[in-house]
Protein backbone atom coordinates (compact mmCIF):
# COMPACT_ATOMS: atom_id res chain seq x y z
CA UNK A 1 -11.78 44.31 -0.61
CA UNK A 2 -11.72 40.75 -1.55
CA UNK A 3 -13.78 38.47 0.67
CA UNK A 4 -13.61 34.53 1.10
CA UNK A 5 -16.70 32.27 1.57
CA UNK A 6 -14.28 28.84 2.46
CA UNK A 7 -15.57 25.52 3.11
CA UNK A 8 -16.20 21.71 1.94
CA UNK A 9 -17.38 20.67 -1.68
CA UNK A 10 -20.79 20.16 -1.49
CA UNK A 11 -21.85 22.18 1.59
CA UNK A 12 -23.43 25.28 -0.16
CA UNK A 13 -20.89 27.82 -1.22
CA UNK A 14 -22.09 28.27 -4.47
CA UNK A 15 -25.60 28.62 -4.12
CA UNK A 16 -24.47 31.15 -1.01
CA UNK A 17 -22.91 33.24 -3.70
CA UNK A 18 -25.31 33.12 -5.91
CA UNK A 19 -27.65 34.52 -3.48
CA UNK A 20 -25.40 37.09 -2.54
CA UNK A 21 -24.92 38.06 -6.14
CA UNK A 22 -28.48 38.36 -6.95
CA UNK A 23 -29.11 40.23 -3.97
CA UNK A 24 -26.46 42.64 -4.78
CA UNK A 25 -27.87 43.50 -8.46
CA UNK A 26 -30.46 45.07 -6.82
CA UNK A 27 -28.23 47.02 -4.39
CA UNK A 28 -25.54 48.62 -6.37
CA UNK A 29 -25.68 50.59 -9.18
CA UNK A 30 -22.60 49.31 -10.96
CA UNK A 31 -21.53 46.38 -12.52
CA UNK A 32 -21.11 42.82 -11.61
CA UNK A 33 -19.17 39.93 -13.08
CA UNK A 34 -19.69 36.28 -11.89
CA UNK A 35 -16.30 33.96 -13.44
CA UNK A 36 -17.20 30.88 -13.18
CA UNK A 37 -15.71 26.96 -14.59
CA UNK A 38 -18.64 26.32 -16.74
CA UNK A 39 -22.41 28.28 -18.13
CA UNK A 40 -23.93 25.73 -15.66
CA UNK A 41 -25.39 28.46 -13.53
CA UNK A 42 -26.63 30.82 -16.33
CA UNK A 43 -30.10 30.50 -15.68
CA UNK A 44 -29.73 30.85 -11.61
CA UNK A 45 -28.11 34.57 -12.06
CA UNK A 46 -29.85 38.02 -12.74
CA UNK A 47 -29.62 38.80 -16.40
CA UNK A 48 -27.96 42.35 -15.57
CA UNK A 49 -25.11 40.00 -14.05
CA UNK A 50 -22.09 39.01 -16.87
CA UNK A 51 -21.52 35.47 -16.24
CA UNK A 52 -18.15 34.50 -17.96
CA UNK A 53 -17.04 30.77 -18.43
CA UNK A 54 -13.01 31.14 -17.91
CA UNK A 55 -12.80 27.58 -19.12
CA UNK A 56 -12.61 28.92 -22.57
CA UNK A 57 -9.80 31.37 -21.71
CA UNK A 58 -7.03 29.16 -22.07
CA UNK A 59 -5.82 30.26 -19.01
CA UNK A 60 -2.81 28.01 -17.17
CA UNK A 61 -1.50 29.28 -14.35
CA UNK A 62 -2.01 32.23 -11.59
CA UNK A 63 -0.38 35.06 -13.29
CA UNK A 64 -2.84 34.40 -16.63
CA UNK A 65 -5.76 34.23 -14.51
CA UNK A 66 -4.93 37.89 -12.17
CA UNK A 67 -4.30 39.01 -15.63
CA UNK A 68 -7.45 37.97 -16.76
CA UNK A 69 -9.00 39.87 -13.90
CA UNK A 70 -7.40 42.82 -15.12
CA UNK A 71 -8.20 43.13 -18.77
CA UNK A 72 -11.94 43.06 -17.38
CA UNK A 73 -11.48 45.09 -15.23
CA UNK A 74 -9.41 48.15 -18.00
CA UNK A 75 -12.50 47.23 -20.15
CA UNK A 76 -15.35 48.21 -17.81
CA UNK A 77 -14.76 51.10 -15.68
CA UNK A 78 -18.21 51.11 -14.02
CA UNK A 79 -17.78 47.54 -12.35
CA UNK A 80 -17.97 47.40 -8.90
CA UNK A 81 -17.90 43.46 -7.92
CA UNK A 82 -16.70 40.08 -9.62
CA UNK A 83 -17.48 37.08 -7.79
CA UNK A 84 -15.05 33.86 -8.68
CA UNK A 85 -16.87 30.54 -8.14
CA UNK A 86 -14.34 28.14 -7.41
CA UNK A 87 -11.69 30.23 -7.12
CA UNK A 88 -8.92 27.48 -7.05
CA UNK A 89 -9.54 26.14 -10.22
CA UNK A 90 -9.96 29.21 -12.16
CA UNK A 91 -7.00 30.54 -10.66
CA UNK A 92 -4.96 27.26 -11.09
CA UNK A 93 -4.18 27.65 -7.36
CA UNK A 94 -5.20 23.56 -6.26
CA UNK A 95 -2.91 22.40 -3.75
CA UNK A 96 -0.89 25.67 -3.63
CA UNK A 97 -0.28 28.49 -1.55
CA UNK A 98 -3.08 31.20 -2.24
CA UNK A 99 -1.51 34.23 -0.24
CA UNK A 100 0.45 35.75 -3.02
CA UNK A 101 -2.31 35.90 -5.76
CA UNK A 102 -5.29 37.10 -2.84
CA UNK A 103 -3.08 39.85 -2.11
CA UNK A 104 -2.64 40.48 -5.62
CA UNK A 105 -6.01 40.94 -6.17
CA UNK A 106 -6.36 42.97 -2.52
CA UNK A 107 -4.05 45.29 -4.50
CA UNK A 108 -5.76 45.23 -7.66
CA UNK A 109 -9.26 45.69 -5.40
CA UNK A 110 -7.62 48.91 -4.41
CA UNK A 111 -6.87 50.21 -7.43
CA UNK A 112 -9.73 49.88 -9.55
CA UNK A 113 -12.00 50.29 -6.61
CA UNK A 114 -13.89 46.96 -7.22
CA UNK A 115 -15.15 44.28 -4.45
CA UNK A 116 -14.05 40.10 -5.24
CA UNK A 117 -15.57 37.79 -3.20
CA UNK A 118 -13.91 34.07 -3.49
CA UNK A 119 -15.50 30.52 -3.33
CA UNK A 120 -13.16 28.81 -2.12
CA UNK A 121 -13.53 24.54 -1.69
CA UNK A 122 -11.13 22.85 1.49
CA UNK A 123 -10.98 19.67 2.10
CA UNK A 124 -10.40 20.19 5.56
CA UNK A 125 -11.43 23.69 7.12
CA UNK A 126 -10.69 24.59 10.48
């Protein structure tokens, strides 16, 4: 399943996900991942959550990024969710179409059996 928490910089979406997140931990008995632009939340997230800062990835486009997604997920086969703060710049989707690469990872969701949920910043949301 990959689920989308959409709306205007500055009007909570991260700190909604970060809740969510740290609720979670406590829920599941799996894995979570947090991707994120920067370490700036570190010290906001459970400790038993892997916070990874995909700035140092070298990643440029899309395709890098779902493929990204995928090495993680080949690597750890008891993961259950990875949450994607700011999911257009990590994905290198700004000012683009994100259909193709959400139902990329809707597919990849399926397959590996793991939950995303996307912050996702508008500038307009209806």
């Amino acid at each position: 399943m990959v689920q989308l928490i959409v709306g205007k910089k500055g009007k909570g979406k991260t700190k909604q996900l970060l809740d969510k997140v740290n609720s979670e931990i406590k829920e599941i008995s799996g894995n979570i991942v947090y991707l994120d632009k920067s370490t700036k939340h570190m010290y906001e997230l459970n400790n038993k959550v892997r916070l990874i800062d995909v700035s140092q990835c070298a990643i440029e486009n899309s395709s890098e990024f779902t493929g990204f997604v995928c090495g993680i997920l080949s690597q750890d086969h008891d993961l259950q969710q990875m949450y994607f703060d700011s999911f257009l710049k990590l994905s290198h989707l700004e000012d683009q179409d994100i259909t193709p690469t959400v139902e990329k990872l809707e597919k990849i969701s399926k397959i590996f059996d793991v939950n995303f949920i996307l912050s996702i910043d508008r500038k307009s949301v209806v």
